[in-house]
Protein backbone atom coordinates (compact mmCIF):
# COMPACT_ATOMS: atom_id res chain seq x y z
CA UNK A 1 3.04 10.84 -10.11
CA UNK A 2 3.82 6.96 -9.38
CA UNK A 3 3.06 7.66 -5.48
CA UNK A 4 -0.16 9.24 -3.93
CA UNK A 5 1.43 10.20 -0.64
CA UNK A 6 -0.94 11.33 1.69
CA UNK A 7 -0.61 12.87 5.26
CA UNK A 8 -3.40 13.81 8.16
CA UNK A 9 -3.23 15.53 10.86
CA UNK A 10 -5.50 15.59 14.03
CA UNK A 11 -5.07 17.85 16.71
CA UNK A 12 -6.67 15.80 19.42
CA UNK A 13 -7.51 15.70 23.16
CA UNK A 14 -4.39 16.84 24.78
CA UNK A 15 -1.38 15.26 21.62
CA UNK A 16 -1.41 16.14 18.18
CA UNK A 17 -1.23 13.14 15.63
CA UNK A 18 0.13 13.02 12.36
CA UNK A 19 -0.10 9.90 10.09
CA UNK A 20 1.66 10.18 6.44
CA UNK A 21 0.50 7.06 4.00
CA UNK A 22 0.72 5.84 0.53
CA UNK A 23 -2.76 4.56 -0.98
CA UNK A 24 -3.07 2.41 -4.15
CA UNK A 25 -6.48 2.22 -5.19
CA UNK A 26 -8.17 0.80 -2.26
CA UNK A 27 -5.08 -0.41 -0.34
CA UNK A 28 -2.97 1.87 1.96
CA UNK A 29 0.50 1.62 3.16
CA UNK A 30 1.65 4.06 6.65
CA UNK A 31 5.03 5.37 6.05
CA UNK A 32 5.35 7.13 9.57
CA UNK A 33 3.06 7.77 12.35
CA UNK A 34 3.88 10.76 14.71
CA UNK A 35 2.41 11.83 18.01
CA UNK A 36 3.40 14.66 20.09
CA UNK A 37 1.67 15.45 23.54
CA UNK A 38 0.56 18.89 23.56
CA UNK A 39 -1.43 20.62 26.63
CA UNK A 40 -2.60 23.54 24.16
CA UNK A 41 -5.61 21.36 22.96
CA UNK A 42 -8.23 20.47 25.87
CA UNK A 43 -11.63 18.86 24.30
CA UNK A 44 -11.64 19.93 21.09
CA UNK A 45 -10.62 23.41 21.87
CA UNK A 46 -7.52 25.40 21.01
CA UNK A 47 -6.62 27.08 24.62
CA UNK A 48 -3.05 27.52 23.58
CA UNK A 49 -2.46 28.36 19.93
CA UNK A 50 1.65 28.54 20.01
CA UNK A 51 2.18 25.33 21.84
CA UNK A 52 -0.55 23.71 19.44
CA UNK A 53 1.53 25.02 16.31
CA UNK A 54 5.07 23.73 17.96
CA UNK A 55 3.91 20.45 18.40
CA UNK A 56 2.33 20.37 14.64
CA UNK A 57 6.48 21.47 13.27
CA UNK A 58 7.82 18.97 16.09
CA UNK A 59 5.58 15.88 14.30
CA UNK A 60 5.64 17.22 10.34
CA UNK A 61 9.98 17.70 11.13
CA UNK A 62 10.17 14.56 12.68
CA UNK A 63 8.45 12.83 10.02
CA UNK A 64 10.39 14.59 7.77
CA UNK A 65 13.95 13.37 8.74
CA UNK A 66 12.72 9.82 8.64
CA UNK A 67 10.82 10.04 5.47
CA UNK A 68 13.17 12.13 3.65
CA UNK A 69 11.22 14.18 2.12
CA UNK A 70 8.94 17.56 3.40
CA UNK A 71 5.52 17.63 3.96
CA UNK A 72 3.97 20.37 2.18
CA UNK A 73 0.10 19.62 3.14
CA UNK A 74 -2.09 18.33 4.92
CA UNK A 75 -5.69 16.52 5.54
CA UNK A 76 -6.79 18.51 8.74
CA UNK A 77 -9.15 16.45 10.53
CA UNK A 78 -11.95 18.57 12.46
CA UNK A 79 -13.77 18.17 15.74
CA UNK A 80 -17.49 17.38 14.85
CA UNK A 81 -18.39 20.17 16.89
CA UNK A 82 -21.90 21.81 16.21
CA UNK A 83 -22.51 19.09 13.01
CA UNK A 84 -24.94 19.97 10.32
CA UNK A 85 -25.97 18.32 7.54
CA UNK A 86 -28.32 19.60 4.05
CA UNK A 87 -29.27 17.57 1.45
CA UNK A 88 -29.88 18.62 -2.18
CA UNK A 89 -31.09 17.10 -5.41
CA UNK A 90 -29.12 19.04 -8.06
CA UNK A 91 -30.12 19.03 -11.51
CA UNK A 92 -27.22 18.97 -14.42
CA UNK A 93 -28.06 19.83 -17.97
CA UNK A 94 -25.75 18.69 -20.54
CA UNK A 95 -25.98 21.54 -22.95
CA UNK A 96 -22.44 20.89 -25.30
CA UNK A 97 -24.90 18.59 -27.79
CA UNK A 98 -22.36 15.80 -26.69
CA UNK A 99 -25.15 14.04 -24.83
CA UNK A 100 -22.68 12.49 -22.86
CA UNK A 101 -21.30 12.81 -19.16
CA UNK A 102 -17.90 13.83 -18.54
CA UNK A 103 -16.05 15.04 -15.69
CA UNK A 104 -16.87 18.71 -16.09
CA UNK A 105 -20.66 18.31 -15.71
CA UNK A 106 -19.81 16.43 -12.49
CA UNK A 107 -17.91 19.25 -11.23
CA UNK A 108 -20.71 21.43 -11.93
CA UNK A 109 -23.33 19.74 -10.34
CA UNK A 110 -21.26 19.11 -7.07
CA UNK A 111 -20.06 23.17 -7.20
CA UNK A 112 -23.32 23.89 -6.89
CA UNK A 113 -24.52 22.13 -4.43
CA UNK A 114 -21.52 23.16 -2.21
CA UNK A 115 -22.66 26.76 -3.21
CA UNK A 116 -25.44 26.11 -0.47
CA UNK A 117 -24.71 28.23 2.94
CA UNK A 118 -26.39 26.71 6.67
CA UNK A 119 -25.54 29.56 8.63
CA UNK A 120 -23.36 32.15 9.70
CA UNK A 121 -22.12 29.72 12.53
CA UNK A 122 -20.51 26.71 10.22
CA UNK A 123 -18.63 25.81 7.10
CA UNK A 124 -18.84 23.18 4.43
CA UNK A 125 -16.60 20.77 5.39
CA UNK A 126 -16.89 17.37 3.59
CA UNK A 127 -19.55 15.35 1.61
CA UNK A 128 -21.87 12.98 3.03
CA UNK A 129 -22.87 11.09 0.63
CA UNK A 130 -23.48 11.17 -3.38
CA UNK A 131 -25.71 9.83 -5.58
CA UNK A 132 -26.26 10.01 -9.45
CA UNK A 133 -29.82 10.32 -11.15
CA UNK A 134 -29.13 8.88 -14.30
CA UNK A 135 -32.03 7.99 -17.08
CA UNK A 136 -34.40 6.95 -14.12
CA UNK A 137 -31.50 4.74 -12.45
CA UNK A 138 -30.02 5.88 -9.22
CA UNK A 139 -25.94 4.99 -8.53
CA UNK A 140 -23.37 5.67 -6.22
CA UNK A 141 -21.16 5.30 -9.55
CA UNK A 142 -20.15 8.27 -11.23
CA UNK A 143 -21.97 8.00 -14.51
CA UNK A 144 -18.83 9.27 -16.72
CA UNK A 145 -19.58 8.33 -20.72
CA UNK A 146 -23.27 7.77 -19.97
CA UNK A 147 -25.32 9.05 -22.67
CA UNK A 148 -28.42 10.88 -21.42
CA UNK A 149 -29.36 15.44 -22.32
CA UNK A 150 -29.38 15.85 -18.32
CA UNK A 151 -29.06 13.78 -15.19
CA UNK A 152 -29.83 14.33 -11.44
CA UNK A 153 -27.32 14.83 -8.09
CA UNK A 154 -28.35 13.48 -4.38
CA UNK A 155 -25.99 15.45 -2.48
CA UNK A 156 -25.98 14.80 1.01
CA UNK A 157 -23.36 17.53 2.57
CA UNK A 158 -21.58 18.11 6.20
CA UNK A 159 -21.21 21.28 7.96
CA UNK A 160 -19.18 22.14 10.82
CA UNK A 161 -17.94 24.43 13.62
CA UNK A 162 -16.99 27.91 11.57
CA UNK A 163 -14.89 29.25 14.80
CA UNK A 164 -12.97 25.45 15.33
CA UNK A 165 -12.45 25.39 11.57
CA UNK A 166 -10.56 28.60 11.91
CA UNK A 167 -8.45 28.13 15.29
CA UNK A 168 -7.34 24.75 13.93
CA UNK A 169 -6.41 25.91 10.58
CA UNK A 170 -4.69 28.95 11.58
CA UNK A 171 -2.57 26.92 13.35
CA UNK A 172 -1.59 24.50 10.91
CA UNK A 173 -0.57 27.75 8.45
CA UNK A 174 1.34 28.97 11.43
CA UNK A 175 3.23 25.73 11.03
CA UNK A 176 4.29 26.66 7.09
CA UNK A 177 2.10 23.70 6.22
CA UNK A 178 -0.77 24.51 3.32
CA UNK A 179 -4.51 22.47 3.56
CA UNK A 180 -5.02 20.07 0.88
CA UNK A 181 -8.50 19.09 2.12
CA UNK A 182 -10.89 19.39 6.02
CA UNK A 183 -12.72 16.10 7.27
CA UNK A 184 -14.82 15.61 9.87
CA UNK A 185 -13.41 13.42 12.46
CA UNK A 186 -16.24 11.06 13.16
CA UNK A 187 -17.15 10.81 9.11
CA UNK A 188 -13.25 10.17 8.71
CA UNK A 189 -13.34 7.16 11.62
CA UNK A 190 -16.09 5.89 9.72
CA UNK A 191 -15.32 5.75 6.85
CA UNK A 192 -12.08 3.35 8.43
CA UNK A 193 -14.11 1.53 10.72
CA UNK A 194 -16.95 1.27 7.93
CA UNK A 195 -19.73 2.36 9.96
CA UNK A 196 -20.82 4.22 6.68
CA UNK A 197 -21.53 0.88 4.59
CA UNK A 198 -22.22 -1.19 8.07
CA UNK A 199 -25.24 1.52 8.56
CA UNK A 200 -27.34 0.36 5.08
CA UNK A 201 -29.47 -1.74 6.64
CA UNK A 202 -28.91 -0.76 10.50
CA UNK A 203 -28.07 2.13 12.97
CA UNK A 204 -24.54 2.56 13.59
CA UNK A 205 -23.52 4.31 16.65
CA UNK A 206 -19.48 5.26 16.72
CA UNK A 207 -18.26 6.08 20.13
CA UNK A 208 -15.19 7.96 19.08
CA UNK A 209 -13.75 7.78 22.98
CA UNK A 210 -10.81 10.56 23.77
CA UNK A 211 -9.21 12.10 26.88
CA UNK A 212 -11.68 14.29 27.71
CA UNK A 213 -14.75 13.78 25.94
CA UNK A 214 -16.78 11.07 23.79
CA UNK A 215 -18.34 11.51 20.74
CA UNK A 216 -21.24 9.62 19.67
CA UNK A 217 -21.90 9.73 15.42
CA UNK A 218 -25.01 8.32 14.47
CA UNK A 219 -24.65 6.57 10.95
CA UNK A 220 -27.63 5.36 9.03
CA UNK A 221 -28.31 4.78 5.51
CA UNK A 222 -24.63 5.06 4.98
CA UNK A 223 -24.60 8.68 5.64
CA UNK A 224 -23.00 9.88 9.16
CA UNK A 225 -26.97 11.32 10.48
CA UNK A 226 -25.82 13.52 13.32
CA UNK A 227 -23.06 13.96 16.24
CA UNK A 228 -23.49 14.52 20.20
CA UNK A 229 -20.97 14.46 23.05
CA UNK A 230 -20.19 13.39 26.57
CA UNK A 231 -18.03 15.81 28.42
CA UNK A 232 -16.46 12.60 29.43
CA UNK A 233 -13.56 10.17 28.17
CA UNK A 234 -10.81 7.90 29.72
CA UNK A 235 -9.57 10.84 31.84
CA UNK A 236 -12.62 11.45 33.83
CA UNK A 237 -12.80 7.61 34.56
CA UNK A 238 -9.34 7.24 36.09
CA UNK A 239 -9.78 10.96 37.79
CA UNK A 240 -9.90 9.65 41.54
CA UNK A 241 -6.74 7.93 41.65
CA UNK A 242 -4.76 10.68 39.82
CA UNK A 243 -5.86 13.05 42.36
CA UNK A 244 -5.33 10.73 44.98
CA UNK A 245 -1.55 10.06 43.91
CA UNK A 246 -1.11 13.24 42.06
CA UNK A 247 -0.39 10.76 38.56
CA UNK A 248 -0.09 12.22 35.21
CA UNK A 249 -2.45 12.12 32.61
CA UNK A 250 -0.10 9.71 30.50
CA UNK A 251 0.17 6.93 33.78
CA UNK A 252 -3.40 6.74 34.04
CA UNK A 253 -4.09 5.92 30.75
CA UNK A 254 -1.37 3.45 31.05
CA UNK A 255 -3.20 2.26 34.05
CA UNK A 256 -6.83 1.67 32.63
CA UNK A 257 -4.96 0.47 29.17
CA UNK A 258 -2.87 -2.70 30.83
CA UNK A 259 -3.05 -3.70 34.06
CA UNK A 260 -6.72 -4.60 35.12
CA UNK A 261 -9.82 -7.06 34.85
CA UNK A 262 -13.32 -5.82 34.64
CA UNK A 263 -14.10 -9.04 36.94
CA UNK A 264 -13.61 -7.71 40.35
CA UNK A 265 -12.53 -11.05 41.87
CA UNK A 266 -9.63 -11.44 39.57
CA UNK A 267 -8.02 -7.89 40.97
CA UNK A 268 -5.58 -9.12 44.25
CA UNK A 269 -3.75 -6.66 45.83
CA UNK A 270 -0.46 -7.41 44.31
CA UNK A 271 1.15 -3.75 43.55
CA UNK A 272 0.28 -3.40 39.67
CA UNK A 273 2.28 0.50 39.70
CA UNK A 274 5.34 1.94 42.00
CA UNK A 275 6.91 5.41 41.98
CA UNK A 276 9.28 6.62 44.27
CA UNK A 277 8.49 10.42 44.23
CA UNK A 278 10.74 12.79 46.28
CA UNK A 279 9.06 13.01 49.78
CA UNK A 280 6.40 9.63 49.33
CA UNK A 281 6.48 6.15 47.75
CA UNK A 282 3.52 5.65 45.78
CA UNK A 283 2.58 1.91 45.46
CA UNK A 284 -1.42 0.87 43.65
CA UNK A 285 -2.61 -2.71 43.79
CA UNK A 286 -5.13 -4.64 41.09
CA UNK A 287 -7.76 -4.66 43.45
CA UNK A 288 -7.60 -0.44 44.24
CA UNK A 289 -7.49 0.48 40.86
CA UNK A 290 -10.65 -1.68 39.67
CA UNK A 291 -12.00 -0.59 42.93
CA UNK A 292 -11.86 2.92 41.90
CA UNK A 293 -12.28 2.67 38.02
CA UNK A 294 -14.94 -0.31 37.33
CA UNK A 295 -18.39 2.08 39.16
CA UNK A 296 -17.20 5.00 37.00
CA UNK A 297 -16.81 2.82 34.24
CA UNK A 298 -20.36 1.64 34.64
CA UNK A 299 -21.53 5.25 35.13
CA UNK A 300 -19.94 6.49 31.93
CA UNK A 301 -21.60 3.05 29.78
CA UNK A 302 -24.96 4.37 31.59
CA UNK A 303 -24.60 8.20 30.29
CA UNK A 304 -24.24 6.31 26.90
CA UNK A 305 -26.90 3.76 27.02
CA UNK A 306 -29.37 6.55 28.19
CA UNK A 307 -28.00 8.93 25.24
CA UNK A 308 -28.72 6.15 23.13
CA UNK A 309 -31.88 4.42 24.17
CA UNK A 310 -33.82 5.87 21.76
CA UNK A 311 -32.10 4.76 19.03
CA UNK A 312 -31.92 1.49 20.18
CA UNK A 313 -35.54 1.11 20.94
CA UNK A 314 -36.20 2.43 16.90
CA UNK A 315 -34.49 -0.48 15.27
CA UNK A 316 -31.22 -3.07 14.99
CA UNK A 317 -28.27 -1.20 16.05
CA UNK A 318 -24.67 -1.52 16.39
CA UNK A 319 -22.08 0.52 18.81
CA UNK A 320 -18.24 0.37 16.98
CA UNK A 321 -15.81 1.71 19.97
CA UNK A 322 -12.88 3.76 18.30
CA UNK A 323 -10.59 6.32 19.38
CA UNK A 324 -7.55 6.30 21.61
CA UNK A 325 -10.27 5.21 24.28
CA UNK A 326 -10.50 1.94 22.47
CA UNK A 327 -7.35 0.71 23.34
CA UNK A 328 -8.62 0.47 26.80
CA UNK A 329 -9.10 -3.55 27.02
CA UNK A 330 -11.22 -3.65 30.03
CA UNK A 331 -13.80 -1.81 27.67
CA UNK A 332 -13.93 -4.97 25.70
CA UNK A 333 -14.77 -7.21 28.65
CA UNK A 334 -17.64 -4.63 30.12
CA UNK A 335 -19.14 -4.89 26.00
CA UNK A 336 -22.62 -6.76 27.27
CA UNK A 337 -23.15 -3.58 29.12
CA UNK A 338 -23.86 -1.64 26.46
CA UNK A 339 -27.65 -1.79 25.76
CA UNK A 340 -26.63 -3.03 22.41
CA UNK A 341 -24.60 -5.47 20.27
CA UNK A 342 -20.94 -3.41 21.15
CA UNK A 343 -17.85 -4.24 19.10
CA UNK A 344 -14.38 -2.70 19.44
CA UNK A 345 -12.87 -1.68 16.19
CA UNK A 346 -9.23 -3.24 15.63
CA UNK A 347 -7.21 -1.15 13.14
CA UNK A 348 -5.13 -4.01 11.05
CA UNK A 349 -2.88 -1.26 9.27
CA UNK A 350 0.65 -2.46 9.91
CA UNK A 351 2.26 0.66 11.54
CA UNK A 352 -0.76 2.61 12.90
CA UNK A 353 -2.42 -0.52 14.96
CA UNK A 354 -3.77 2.28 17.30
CA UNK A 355 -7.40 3.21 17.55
CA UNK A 356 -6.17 6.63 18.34
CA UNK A 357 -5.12 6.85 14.12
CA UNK A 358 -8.36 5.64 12.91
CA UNK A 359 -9.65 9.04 12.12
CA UNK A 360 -5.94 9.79 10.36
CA UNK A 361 -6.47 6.81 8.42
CA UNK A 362 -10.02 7.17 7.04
CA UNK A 363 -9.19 10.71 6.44
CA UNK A 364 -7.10 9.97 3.31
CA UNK A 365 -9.59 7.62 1.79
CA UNK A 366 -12.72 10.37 2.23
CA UNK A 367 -9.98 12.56 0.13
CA UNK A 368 -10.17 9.55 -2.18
CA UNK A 369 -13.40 9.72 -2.83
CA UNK A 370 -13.94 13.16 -3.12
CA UNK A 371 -10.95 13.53 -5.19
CA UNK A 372 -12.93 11.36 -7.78
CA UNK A 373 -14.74 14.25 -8.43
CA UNK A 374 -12.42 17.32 -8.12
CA UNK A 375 -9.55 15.64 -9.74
CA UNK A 376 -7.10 17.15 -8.44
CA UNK A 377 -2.95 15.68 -8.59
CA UNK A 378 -2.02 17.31 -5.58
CA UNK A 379 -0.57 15.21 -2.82
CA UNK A 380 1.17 16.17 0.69
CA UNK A 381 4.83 15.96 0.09
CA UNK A 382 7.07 17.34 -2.06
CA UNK A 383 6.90 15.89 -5.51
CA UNK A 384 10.38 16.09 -6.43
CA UNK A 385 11.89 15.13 -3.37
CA UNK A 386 9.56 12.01 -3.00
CA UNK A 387 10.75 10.90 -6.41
CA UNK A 388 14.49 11.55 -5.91
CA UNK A 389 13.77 9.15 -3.19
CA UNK A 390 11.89 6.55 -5.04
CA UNK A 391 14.94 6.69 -7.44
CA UNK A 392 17.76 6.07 -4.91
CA UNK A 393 16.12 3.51 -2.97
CA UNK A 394 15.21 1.69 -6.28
CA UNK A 395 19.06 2.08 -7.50
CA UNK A 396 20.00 0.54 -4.37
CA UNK A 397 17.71 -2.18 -4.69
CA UNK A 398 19.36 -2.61 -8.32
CA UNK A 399 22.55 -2.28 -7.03
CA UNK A 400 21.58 -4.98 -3.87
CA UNK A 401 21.97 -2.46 -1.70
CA UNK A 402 18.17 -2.52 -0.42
CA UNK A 403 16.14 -4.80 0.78
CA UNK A 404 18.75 -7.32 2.39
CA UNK A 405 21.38 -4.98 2.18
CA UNK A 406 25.07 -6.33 1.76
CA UNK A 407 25.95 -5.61 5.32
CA UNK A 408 22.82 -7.70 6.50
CA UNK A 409 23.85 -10.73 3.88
CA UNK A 410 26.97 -10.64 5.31
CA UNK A 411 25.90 -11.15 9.30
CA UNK A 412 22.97 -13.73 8.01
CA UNK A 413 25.32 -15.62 5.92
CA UNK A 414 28.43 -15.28 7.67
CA UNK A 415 30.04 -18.65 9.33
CA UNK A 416 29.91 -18.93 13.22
CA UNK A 417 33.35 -19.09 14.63
């Protein structure tokens, strides 16, 4: 196969998100990005299952027409809800008289440690991290072709929510589609935003922020440590004035994501939103939103900084802001209130520039790397369809029919009157 086609699904706060990608080694190229809003999934929950597994056919169809192709699989991302982690040192004996590693002893070792059960309450979901025992050295390599009689395995292995992992994946069978692979969404957002090889020498807190809730992954020695959350996100902070006005969910995060300054004096009360509904006229100035919005924006940094004061207090950390929440800029401004060092992660993958993808988007590469070991071709789309594709769109191309096609030569080149 000449294309690793990829595609991840989240089914997040209150829209379900689907991003479909090529990857190259360690580059990645988005071929579509869908969203579809969908009031079936509230906080991480599945509260209705047939309107969750509409909008999954409504963004894997629409993706479909554009692409050309179907979409036979998916990454399913998963709400790191109820996080565990267990770590293992697994021995591997090479017992073939080869005295050499190959693939099938890596296998082995990682089988077993997957073998390992934390509970009737969760699932294995993804690995944490790896590490390779080899001759007295330790590697994050795979140690394929080294020449030793046995070698050692640091596996380092996440667990999640057994009931979420069913109610989401149930619904993505509903939708016809098959599961090439679960990730955490926290581990998948860092392993985009690299919190995982930021957190080597320091904490890294992620403050994944949604609609209805944040969640706060704690990444240190570039392993994702554990997960809490704040029954909070964007929604909660722009709550008053939606009640007030009776606004939708969707115009209040368009309020908090445009229109005003953290710096009080710099809101005037020149109308910033207008909608004529059928019996009132609803009109919102600078100055009423930032009245409203900036003390429960402080109250929500506060919740944080006192979740996260004792981390702080332990050592150099970090916060990285993701999540649709990110695209919030007045968040950026209010960064020194954070009790530490706060950056905003900025996605700079041309067609998902959206920190609500991030998770979508690290998703793939965790397959990546895990893939390394299971070796296994499958990808998400059809195979034969995607190259029937490749081969017309190269013919055109040959033919000089792509690329600048004739039609766009002809209004480029073509002589003013």
């Amino acid at each position: 196969m000449s294309k690793k086609v990829y595609a991840a699904i989240e089914l997040a706060d209150q829209e379900v998100r689907l991003v479909v990608m090529e990857i190259f080694e360690s580059r990645s190229n988005v071929l579509r990005v869908e969203r579809v809003a969908c009031s079936g999934i509230q906080n991480g929950k599945i509260l209705d299952e047939s309107m969750v597994v509409t909008a999954v056919r409504e963004a894997t169809k629409s993706a479909q027409a554009a692409l050309g192709y179907r979409i036979e699989r998916v990454i399913l991302i998963i709400p790191s809800i109820n996080v565990k982690r267990n770590s293992q040192k697994v021995h591997v004996q090479i017992e073939d008289g080869t005295k050499t590693i190959r693939q099938f002893h890596i296998q082995q070792g990682y089988q077993k440690a997957i073998q390992k059960r934390m509970g009737d309450d969760v699932e294995y979901v993804n690995p944490n991290r790896i590490t390779y025992i080899v001759n007295g050295n330790e590697s994050k390599k795979m140690p394929k072709g080294e020449e030793c009689t046995d070698f050692y395995m640091n596996v380092d292995l996440l667990y999640g929510d057994k009931q979420t992992i069913y109610e989401f994946a149930k619904c993505i069978e509903l939708a016809n589609l098959e599961i090439l692979d679960l990730c955490l969404d926290v581990y998948a957002s860092g392993q985009e935003t690299a919190a995982l090889q930021q957190s080597e020498d320091r904490a890294i807190v992620q403050l994944s922020i949604e609609a209805q809730h944040t969640s706060l992954g704690l990444f240190m020695n570039e392993k994702l440590m554990s997960v809490a959350q704040i029954d909070k996100g964007f929604n909660w902070i722009i709550e008053p004035l939606k009640e007030k006005y009776n606004l939708s969910d969707e115009i209040g995060y368009r309020l908090l994501q445009n229109i005003f300054s953290s710096r009080e004096e710099e809101n005037s009360d020149v109308i910033v939103y207008i909608e004529q509904k059928e019996d009132d006229r609803v009109e919102i100035s600078a100055e009423e939103l930032a009245k409203v919005t900036l003390p429960r924006l402080k109250e929500y940094i506060a919740e944080i900084n006192t979740a996260c004061e004792p981390i702080v207090r332990n050592g150099k950390t970090r916060f990285v802001m993701t999540g649709k929440g990110s695209n919030i800029a007045v968040l950026k401004e209010l960064a020194d209130s954070f009790c530490a060092e706060t950056i905003v992660y900025e996605t700079s993958t041309i067609g998902a520039r959206d920190g609500s993808f991030v998770a979508d988007l690290g998703a793939a590469f965790v397959w990546q790397d895990t893939n390394r070991i299971r070796n296994d071709e499958r990808i998400s789309v059809n195979n034969n369809e995607l190259e029937a594709s490749i081969d017309s769109i190269n013919q055109k191309s040959k033919d000089g029919d792509g690329g600048f096609t004739k039609k766009m030569k002809s209004v480029i080149l073509a002589d003013k009157d």
